[in-house]
PDB file of N, CA and C in Angstrom:
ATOM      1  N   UNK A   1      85.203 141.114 135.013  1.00  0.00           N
ATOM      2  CA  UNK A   1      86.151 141.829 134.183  1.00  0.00           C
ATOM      3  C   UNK A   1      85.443 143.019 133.536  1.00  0.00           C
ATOM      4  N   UNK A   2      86.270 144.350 133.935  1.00  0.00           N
ATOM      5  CA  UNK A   2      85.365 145.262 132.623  1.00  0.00           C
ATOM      6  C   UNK A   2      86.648 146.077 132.204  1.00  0.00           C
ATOM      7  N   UNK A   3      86.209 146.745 131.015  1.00  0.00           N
ATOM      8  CA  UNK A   3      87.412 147.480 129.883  1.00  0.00           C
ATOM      9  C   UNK A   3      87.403 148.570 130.639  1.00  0.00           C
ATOM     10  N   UNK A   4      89.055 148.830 130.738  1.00  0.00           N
ATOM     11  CA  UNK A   4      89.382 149.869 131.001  1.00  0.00           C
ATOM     12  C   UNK A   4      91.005 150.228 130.200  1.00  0.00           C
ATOM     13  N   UNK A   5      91.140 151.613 129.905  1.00  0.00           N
ATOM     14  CA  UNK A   5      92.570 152.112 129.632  1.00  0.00           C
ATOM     15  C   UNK A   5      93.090 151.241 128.305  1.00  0.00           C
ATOM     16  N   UNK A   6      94.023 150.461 128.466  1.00  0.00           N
ATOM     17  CA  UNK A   6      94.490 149.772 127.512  1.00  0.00           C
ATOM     18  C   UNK A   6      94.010 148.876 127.015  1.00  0.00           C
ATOM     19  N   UNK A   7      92.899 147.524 128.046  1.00  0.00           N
ATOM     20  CA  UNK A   7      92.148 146.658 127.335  1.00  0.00           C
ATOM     21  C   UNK A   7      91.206 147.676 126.488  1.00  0.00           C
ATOM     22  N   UNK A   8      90.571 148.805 126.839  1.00  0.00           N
ATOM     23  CA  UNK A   8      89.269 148.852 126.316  1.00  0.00           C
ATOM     24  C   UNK A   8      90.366 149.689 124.684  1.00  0.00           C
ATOM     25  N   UNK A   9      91.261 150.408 125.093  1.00  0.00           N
ATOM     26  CA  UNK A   9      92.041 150.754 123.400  1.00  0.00           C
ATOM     27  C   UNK A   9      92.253 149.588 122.544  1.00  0.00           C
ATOM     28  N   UNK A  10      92.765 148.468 122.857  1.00  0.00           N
ATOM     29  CA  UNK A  10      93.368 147.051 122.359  1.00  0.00           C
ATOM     30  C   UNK A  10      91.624 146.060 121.959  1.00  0.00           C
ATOM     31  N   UNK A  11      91.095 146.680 122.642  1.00  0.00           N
ATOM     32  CA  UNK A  11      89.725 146.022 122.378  1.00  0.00           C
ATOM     33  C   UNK A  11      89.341 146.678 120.997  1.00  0.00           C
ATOM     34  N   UNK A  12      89.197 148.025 120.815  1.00  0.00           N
ATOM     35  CA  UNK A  12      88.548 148.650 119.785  1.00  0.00           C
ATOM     36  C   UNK A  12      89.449 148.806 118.721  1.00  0.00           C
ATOM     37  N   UNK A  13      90.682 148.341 119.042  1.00  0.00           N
ATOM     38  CA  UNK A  13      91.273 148.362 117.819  1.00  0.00           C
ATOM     39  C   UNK A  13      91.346 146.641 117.570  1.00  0.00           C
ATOM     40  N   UNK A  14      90.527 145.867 117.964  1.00  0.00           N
ATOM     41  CA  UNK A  14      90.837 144.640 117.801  1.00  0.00           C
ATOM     42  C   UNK A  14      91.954 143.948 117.427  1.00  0.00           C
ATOM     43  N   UNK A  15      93.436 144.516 118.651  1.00  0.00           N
ATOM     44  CA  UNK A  15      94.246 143.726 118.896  1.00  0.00           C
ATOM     45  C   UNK A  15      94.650 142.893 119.965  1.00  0.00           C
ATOM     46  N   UNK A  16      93.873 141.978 119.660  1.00  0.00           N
ATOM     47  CA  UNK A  16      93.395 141.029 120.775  1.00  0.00           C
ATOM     48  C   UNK A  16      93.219 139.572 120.359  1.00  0.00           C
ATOM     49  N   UNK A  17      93.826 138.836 120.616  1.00  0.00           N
ATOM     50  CA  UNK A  17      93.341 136.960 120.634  1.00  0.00           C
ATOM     51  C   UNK A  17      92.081 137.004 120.156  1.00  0.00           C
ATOM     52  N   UNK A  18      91.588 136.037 119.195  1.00  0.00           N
ATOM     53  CA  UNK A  18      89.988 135.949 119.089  1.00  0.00           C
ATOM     54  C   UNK A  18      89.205 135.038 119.919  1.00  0.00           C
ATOM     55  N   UNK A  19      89.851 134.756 121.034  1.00  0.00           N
ATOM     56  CA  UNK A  19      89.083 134.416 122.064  1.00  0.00           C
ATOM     57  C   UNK A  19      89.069 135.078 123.230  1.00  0.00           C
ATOM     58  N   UNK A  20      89.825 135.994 123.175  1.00  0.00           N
ATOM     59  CA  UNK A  20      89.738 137.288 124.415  1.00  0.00           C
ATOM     60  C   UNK A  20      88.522 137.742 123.607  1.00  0.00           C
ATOM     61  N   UNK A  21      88.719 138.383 122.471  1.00  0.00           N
ATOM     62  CA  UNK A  21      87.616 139.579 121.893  1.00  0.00           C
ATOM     63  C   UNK A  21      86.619 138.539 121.865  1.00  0.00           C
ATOM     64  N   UNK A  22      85.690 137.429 122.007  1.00  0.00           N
ATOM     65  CA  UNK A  22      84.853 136.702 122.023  1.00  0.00           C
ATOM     66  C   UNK A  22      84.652 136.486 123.231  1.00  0.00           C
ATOM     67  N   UNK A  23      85.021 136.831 124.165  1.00  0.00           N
ATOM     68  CA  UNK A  23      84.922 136.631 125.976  1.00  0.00           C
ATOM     69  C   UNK A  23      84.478 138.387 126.167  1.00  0.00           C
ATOM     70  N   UNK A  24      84.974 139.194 125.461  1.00  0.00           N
ATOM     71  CA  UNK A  24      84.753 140.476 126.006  1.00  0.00           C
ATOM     72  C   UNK A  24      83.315 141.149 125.240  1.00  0.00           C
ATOM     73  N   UNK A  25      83.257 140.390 123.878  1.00  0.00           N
ATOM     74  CA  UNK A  25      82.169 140.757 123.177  1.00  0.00           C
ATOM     75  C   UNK A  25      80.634 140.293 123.865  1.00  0.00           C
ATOM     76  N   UNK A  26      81.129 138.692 124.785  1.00  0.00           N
ATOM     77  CA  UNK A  26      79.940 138.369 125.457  1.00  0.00           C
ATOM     78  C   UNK A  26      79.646 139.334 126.723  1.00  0.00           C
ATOM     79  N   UNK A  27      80.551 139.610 127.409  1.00  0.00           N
ATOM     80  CA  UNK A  27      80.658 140.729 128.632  1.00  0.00           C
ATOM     81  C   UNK A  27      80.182 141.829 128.284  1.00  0.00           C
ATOM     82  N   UNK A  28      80.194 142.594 127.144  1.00  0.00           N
ATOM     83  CA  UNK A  28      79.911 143.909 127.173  1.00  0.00           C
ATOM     84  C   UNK A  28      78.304 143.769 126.443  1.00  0.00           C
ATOM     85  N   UNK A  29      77.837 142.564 125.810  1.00  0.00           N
ATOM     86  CA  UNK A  29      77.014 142.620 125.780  1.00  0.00           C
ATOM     87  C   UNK A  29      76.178 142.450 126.844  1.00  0.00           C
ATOM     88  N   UNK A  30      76.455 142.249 128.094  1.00  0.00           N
ATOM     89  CA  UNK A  30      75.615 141.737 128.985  1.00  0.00           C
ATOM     90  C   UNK A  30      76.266 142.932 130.314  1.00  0.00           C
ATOM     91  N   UNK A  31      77.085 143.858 130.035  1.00  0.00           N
ATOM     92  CA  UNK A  31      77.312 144.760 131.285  1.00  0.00           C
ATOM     93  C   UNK A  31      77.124 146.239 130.814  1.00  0.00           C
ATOM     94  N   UNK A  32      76.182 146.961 131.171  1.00  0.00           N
ATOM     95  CA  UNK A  32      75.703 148.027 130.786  1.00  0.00           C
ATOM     96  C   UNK A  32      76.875 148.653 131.364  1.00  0.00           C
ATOM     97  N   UNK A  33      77.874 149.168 131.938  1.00  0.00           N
ATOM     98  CA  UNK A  33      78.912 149.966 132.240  1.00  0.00           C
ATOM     99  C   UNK A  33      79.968 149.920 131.234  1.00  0.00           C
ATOM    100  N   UNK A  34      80.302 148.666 130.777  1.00  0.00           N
ATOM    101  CA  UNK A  34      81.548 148.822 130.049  1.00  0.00           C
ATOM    102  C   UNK A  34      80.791 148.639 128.556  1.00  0.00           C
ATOM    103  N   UNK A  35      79.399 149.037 128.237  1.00  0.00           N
ATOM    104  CA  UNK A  35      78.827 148.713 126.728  1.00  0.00           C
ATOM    105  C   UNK A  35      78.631 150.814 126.446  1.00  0.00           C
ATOM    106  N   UNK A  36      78.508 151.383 127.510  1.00  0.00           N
ATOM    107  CA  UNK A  36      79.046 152.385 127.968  1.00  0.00           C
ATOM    108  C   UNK A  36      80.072 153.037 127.518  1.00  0.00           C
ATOM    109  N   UNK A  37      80.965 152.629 128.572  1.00  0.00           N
ATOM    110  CA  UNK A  37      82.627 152.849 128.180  1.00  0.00           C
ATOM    111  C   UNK A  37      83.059 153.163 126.310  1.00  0.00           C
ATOM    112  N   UNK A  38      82.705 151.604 126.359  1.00  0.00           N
ATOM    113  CA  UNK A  38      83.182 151.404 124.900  1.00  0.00           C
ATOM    114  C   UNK A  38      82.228 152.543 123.820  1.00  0.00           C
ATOM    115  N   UNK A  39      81.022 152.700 124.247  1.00  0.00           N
ATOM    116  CA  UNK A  39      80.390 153.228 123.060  1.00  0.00           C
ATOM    117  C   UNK A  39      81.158 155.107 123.627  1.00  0.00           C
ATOM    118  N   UNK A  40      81.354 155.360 124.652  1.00  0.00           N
ATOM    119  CA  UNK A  40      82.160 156.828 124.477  1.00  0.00           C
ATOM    120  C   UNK A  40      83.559 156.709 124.555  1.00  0.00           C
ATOM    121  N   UNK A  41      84.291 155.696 124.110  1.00  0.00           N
ATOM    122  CA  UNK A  41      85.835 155.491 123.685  1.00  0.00           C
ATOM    123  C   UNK A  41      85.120 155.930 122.416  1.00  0.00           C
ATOM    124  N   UNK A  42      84.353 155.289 121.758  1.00  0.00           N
ATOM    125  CA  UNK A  42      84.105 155.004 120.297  1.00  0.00           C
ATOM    126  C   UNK A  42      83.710 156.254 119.974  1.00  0.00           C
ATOM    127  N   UNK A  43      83.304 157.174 120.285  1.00  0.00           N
ATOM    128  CA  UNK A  43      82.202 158.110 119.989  1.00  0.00           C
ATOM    129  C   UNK A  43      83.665 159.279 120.025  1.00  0.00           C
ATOM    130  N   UNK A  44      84.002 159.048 121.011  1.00  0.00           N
ATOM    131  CA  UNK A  44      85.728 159.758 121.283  1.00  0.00           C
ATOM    132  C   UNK A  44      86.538 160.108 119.855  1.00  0.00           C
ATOM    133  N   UNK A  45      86.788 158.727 119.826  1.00  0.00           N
ATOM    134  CA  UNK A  45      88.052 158.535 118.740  1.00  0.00           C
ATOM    135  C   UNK A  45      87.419 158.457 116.880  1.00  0.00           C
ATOM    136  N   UNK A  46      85.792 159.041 117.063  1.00  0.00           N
ATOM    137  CA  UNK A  46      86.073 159.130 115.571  1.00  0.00           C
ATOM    138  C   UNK A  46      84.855 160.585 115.920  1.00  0.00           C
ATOM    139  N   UNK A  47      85.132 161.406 116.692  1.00  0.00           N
ATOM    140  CA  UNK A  47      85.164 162.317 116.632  1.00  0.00           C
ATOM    141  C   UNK A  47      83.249 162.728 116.419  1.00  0.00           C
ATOM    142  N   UNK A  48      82.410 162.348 117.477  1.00  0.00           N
ATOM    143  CA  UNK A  48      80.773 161.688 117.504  1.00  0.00           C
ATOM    144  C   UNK A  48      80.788 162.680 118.873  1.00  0.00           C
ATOM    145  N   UNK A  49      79.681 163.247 119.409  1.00  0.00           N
ATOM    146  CA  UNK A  49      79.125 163.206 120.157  1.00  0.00           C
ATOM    147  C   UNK A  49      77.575 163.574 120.337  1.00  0.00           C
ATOM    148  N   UNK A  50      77.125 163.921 121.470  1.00  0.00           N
ATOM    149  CA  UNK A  50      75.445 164.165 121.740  1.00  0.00           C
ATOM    150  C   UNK A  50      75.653 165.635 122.023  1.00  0.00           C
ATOM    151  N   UNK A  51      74.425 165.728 120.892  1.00  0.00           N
ATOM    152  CA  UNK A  51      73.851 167.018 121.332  1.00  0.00           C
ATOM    153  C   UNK A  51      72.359 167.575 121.085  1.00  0.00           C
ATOM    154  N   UNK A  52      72.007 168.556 121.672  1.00  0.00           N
ATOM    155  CA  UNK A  52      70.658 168.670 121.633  1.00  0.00           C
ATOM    156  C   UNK A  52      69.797 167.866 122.833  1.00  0.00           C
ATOM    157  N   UNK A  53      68.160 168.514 122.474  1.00  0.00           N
ATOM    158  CA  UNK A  53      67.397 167.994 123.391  1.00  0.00           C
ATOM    159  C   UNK A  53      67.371 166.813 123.454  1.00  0.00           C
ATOM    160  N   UNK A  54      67.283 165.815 122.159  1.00  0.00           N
ATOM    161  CA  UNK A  54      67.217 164.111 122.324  1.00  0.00           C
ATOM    162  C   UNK A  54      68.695 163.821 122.594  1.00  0.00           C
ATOM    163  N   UNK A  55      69.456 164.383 122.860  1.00  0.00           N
ATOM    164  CA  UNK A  55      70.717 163.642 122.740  1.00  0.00           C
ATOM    165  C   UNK A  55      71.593 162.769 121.380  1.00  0.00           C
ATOM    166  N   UNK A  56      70.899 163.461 119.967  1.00  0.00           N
ATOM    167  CA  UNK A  56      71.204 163.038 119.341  1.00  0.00           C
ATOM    168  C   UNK A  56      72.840 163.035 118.936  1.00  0.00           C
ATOM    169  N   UNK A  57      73.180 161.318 118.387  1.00  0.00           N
ATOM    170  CA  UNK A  57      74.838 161.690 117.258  1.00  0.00           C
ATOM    171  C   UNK A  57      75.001 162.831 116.282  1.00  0.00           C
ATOM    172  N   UNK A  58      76.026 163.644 116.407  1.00  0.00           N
ATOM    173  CA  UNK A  58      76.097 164.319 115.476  1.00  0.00           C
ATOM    174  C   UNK A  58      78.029 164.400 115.148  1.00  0.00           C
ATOM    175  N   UNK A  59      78.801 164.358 114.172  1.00  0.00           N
ATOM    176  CA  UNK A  59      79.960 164.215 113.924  1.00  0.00           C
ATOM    177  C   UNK A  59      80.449 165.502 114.134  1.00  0.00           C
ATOM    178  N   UNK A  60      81.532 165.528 114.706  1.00  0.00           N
ATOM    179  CA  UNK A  60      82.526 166.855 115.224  1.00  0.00           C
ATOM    180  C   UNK A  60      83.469 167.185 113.897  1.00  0.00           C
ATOM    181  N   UNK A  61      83.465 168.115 113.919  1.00  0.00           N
ATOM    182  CA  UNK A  61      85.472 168.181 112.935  1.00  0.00           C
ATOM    183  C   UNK A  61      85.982 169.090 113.828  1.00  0.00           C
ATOM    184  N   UNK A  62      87.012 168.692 114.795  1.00  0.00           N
ATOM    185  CA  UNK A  62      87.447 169.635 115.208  1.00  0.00           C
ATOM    186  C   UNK A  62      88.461 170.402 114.288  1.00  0.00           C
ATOM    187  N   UNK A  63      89.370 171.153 115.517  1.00  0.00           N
ATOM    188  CA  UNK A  63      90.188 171.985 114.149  1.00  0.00           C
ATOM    189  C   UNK A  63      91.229 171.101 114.041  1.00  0.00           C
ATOM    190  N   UNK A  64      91.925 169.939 114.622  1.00  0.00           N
ATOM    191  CA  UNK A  64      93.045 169.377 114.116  1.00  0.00           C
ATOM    192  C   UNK A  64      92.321 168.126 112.661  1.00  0.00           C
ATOM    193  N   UNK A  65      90.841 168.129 112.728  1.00  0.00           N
ATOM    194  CA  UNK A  65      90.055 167.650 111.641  1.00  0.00           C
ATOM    195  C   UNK A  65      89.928 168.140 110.234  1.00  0.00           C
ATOM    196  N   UNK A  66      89.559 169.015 110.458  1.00  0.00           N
ATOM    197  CA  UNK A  66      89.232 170.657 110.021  1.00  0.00           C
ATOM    198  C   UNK A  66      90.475 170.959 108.915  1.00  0.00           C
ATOM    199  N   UNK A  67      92.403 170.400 109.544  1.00  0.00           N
ATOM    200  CA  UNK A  67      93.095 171.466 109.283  1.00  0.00           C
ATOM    201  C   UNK A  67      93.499 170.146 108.115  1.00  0.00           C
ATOM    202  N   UNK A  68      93.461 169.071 108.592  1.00  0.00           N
ATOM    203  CA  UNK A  68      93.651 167.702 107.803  1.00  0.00           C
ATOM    204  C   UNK A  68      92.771 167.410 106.675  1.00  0.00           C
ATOM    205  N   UNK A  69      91.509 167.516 106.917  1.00  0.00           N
ATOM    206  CA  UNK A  69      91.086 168.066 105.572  1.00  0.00           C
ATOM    207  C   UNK A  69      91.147 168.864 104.247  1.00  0.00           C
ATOM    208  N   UNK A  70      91.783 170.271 105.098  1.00  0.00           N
ATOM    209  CA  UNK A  70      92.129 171.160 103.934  1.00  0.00           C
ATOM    210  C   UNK A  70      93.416 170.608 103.464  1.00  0.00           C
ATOM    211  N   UNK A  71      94.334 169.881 104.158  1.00  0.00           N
ATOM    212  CA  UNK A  71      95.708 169.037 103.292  1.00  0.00           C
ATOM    213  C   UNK A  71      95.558 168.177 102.564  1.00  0.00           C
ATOM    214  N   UNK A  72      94.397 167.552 102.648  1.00  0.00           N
ATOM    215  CA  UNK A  72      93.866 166.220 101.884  1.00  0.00           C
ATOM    216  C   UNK A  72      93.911 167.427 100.483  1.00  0.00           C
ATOM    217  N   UNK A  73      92.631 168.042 100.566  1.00  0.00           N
ATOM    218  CA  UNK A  73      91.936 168.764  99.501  1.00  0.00           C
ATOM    219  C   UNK A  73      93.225 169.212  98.504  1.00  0.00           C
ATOM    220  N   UNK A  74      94.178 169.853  98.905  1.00  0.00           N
ATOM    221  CA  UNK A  74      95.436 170.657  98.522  1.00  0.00           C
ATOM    222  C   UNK A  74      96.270 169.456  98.074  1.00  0.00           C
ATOM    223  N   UNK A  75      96.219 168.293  98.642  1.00  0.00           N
ATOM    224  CA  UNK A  75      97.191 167.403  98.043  1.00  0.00           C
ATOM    225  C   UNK A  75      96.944 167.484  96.384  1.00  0.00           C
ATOM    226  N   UNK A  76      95.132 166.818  96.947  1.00  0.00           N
ATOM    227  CA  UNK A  76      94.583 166.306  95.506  1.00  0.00           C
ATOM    228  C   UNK A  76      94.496 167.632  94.508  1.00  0.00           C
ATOM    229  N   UNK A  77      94.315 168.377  94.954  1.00  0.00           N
ATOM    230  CA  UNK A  77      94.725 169.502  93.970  1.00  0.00           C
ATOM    231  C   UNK A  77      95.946 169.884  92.924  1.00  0.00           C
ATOM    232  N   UNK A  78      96.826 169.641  93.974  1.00  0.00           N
ATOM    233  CA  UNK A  78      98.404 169.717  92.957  1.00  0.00           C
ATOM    234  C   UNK A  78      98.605 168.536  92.397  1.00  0.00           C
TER     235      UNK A  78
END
């Protein structure tokens, strides 16, 4: 079995049986492809990637980040 598409979304949002997510937590610890997967779903959806010579994490804001921020800021303002 490896995560793909909807298991691996339903996985990371841990909506899943706790004995599926305890069958998949042992699998991905032990399958370098889908420990993979999951770590660039993850890296995806909170907005992470590599850059530079080491390949280091560094956090993105894109501009739909970027534009949500300045609404936060403006809320708390008024």
């Amino acid at each position: 079995m490896h995560l793909y598409d909807e298991m691996l979304d339903s996985y990371l949002a841990r909506d899943l049986p706790p004995q599926t997510l305890s069958v998949i937590d042992a699998h991905v610890s032990n399958c370098l492809a889908c420990a993979h997967a999951l770590a660039d779903a993850h890296n995806a959806a909170e907005h992470w990637e590599r850059r530079g010579l080491l390949g280091r994490l560094v956090r993105v804001d894109g501009p739909s980040m970027a534009k949500a921020n300045v609404e936060e800021r403006q809320a708390e303002a008024a």
